[in-house]
C-alpha atoms as a PDB file:
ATOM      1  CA  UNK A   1      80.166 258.107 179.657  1.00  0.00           C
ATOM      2  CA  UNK A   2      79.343 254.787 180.347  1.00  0.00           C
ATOM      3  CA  UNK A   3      78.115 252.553 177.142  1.00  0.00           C
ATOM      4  CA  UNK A   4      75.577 249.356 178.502  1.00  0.00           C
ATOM      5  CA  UNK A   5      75.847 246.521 176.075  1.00  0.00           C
ATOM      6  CA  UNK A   6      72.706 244.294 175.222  1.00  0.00           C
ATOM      7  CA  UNK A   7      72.143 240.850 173.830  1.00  0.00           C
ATOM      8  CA  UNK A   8      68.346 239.158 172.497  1.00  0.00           C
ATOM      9  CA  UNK A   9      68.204 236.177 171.304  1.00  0.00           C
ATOM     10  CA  UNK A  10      66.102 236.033 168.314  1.00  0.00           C
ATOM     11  CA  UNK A  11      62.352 235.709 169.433  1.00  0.00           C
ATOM     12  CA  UNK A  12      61.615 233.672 165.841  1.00  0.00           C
ATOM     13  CA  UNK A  13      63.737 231.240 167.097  1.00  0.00           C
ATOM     14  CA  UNK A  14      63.977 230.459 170.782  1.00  0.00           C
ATOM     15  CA  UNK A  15      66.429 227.073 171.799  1.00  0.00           C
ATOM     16  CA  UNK A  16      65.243 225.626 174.939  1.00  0.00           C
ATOM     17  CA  UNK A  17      69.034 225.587 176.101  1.00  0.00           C
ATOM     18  CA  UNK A  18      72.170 227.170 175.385  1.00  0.00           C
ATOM     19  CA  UNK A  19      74.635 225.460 172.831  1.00  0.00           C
ATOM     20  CA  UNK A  20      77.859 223.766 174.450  1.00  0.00           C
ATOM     21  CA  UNK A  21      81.402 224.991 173.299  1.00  0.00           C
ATOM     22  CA  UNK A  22      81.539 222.322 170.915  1.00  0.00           C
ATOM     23  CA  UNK A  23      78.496 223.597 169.156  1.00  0.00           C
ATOM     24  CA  UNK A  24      80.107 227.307 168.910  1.00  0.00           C
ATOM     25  CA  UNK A  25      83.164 225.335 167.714  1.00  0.00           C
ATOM     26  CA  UNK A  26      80.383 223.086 164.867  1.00  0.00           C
ATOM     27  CA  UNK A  27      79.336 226.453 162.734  1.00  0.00           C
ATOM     28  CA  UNK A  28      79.280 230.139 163.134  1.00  0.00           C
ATOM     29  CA  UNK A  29      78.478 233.187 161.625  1.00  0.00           C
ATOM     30  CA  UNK A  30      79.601 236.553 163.169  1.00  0.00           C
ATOM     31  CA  UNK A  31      78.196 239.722 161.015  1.00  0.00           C
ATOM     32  CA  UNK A  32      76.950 242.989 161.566  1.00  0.00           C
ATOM     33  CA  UNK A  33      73.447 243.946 160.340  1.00  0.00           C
ATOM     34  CA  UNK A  34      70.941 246.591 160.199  1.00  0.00           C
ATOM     35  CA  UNK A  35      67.559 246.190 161.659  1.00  0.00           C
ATOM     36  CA  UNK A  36      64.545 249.011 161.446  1.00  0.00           C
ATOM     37  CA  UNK A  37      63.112 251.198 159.071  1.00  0.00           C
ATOM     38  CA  UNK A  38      63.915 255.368 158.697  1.00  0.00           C
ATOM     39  CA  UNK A  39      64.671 257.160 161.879  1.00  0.00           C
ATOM     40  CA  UNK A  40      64.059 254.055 164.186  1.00  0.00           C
ATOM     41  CA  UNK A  41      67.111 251.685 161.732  1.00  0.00           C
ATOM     42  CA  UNK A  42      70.180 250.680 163.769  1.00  0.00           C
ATOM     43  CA  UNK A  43      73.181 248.694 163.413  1.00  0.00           C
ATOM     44  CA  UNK A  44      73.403 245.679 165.745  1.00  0.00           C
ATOM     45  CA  UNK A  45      75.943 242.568 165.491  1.00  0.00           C
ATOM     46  CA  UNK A  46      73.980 238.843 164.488  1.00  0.00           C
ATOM     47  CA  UNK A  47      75.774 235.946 165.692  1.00  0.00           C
ATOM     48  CA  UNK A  48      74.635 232.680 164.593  1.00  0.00           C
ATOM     49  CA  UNK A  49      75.480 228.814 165.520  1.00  0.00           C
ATOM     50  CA  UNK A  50      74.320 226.135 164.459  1.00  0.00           C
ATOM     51  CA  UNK A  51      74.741 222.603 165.984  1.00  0.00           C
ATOM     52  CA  UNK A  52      72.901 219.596 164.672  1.00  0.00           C
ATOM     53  CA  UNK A  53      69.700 220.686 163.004  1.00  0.00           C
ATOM     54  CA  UNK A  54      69.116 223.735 165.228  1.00  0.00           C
ATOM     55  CA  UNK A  55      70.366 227.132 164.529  1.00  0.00           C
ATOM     56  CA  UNK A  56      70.587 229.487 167.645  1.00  0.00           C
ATOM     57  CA  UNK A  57      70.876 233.652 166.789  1.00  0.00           C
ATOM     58  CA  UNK A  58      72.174 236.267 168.804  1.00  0.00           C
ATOM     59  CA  UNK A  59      71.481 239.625 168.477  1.00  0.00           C
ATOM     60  CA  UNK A  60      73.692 241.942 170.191  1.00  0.00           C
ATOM     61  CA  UNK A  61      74.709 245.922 170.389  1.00  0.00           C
ATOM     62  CA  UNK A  62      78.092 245.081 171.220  1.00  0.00           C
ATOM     63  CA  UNK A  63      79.442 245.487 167.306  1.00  0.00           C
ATOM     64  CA  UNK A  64      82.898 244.650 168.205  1.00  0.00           C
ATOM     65  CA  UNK A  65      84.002 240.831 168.950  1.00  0.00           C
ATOM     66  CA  UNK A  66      86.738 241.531 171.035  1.00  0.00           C
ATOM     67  CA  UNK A  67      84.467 243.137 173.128  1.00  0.00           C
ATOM     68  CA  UNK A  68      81.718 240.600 173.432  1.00  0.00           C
ATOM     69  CA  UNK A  69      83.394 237.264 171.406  1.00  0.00           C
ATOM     70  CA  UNK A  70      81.110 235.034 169.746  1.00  0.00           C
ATOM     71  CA  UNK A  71      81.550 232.311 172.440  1.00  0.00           C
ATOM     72  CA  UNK A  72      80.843 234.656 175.354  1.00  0.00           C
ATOM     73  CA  UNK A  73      77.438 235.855 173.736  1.00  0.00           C
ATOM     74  CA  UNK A  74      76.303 232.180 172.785  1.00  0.00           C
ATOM     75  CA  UNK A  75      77.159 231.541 176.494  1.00  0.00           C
ATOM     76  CA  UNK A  76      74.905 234.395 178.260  1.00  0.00           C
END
């Protein structure tokens, strides 16, 4: 079976570009969260960088970084 990966960025907070590799270099944060409520509540992976005063976040179904590393996603 084949498994299709997805990646959002974060609606609440919408860059108007991508961040450079220096920025994913600047500050990250690579963790796995839940979202939802009851039936609907899900584990998906929350990748955030920040570079200068702006903080970009990623959210992503692909839970394991070696499968989608925090660089790649920021990148997309």
């Amino acid at each position: 079976m084949r498994h299709t990966r997805a990646i959002q960025r974060d609606r609440q907070h919408r860059p108007t570009s991508a961040p450079t590799a220096e920025a994913v270099a600047e500050r990250l944060q690579d963790r796995v969260v839940w979202v939802g409520q009851g039936a609907t509540r899900q584990r998906v992976r929350l990748i955030e960088i920040q570079s200068g005063g702006t903080v970009y976040r990623y959210l992503t179904n692909a839970l394991n970084p070696v499968d989608l590393p925090s660089a790649y996603a920021a990148a997309l």
